[in-house]
Protein backbone atom coordinates (compact mmCIF):
# COMPACT_ATOMS: atom_id res chain seq x y z
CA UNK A 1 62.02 47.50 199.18
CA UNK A 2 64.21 50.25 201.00
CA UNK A 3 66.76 52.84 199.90
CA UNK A 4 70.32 52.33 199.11
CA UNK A 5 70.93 54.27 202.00
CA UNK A 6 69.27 51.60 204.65
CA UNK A 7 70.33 48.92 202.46
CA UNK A 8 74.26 50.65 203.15
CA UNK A 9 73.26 50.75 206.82
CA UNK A 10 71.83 46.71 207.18
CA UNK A 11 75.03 45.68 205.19
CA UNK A 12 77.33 47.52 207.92
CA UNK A 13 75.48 46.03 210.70
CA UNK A 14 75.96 42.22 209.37
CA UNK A 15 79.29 43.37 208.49
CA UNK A 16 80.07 44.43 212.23
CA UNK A 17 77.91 41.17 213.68
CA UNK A 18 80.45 38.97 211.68
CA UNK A 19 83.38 41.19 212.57
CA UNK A 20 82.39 40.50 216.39
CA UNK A 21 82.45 37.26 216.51
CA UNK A 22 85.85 34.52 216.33
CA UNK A 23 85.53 31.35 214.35
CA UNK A 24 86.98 28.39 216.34
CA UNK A 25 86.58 24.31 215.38
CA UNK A 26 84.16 23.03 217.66
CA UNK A 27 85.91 19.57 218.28
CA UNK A 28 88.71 21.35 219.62
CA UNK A 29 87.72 24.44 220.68
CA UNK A 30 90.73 26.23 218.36
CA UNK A 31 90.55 29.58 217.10
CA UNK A 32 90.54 29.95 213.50
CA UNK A 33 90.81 34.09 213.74
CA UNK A 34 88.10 36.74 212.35
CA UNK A 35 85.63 36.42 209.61
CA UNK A 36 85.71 39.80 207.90
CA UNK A 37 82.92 40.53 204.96
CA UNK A 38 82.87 43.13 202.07
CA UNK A 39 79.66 43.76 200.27
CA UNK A 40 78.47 46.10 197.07
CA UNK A 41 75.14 47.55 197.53
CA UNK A 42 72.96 48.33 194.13
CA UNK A 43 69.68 49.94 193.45
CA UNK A 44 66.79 48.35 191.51
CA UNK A 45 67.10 51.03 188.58
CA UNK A 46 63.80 50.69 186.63
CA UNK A 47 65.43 49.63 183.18
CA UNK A 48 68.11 47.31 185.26
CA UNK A 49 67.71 43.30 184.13
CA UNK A 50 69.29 40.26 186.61
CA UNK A 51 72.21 40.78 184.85
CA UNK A 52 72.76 44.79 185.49
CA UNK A 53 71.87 44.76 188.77
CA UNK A 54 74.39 42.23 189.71
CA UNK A 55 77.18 43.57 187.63
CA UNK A 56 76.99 47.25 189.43
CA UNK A 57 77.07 45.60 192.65
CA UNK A 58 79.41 42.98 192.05
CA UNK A 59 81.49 45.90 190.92
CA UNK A 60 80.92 47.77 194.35
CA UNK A 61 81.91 44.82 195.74
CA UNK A 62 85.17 44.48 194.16
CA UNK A 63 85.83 48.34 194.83
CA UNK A 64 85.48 47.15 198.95
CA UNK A 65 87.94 44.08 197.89
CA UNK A 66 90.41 46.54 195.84
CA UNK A 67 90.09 48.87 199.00
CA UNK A 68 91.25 46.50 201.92
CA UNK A 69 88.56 44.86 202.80
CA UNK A 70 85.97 44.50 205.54
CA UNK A 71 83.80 47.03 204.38
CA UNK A 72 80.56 48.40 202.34
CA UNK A 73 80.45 49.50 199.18
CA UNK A 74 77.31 51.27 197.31
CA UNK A 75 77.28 52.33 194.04
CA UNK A 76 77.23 56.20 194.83
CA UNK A 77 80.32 55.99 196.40
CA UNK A 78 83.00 58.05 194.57
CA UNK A 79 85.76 55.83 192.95
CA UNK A 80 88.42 55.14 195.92
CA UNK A 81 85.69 55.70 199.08
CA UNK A 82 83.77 52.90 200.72
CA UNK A 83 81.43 53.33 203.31
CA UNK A 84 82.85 51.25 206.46
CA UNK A 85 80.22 52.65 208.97
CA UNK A 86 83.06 54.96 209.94
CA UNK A 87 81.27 58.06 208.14
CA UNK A 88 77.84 59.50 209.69
């Protein structure tokens, strides 16, 4: 129930909460490193089934894979950019 545009802008934010925070084993205190994330972001077309929907944004999601990592992906995005909250 928002635009891709918000969606983008949620998915950066959980992206950067993650980013923020270490992962360490709680019997021994040891830190494991960073959790990074990379998401696609879709828009409910209004012809799109389950399965079209989650194709175009499992393919966004693979662009943000194929493009290092850590970062957001939406459909619009031209082949090669991703949308890493670095952009306004």
């Amino acid at each position: 129930g928002t635009s891709l545009a918000n969606a983008v802008m949620l998915a950066n934010r959980i992206r950067s909460a993650v980013e923020s925070r270490r992962l360490k084993k709680r019997r021994t205190d040891e830190d494991l490193g960073l959790v990074t994330l990379s998401m696609g972001v879709a828009s409910l077309q209004w012809d799109d089934t389950i399965e079209t929907i989650i194709e175009r944004a499992d393919n966004c999601l693979y662009a943000a894979k194929k493009q290092g990592r850590n970062r957001v992906v939406d459909e619009t995005a031209p082949a090669g950019a991703a949308n890493d909250g670095a952009a306004a």
